[in-house]
Protein backbone atom coordinates (compact mmCIF):
# COMPACT_ATOMS: atom_id res chain seq x y z
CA UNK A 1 21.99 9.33 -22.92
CA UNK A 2 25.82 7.67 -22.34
CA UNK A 3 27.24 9.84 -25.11
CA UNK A 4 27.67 6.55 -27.32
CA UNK A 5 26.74 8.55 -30.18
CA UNK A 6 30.65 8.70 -31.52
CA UNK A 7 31.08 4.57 -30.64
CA UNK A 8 32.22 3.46 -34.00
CA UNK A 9 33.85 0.40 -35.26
CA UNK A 10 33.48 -2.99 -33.78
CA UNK A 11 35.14 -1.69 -30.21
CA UNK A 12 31.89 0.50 -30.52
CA UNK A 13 29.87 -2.23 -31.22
CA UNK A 14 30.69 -4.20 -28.43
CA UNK A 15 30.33 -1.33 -25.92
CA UNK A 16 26.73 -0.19 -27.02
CA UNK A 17 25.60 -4.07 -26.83
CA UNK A 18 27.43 -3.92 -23.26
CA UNK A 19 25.34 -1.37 -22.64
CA UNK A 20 21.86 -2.49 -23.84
CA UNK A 21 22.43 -6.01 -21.79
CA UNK A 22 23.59 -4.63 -18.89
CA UNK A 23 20.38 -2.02 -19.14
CA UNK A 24 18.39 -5.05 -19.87
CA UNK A 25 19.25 -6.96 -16.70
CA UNK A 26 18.58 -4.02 -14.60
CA UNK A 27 15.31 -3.66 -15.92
CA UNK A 28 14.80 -7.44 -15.48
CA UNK A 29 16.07 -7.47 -12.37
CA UNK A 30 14.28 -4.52 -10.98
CA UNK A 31 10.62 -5.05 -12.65
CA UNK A 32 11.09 -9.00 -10.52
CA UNK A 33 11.46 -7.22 -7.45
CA UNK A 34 8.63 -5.21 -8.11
CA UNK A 35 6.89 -7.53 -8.88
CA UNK A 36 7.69 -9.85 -5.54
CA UNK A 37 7.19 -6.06 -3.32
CA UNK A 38 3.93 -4.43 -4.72
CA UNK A 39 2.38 -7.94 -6.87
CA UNK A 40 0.72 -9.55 -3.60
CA UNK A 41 -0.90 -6.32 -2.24
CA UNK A 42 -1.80 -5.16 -6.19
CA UNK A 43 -3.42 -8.70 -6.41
CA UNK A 44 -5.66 -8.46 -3.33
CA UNK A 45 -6.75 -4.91 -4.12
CA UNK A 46 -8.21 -6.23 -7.65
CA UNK A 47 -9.10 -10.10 -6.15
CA UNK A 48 -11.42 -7.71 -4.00
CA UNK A 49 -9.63 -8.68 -0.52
């Protein structure tokens, strides 16, 4: 998917854990703002009002 497949050695170490935690924080970051946008009216809708 980034074409870390020839990362090797600790420099490649480091880059594919720089990637997975800065993937992680997007995901983080974008499923809370989700939640804050579509929560409320996904709440009411099941709350019945």
């Amino acid at each position: 998917m980034f074409g870390l497949e020839g990362a090797t050695g600790i420099s490649g170490a480091l880059l594919v854990i720089g990637v997975v935690l800065l993937e992680a924080i997007i995901l983080y970051v974008g499923y809370g703002l989700l939640e804050r946008v579509v929560g409320p009216t996904l709440i009411d809708a099941i709350g019945g009002k």
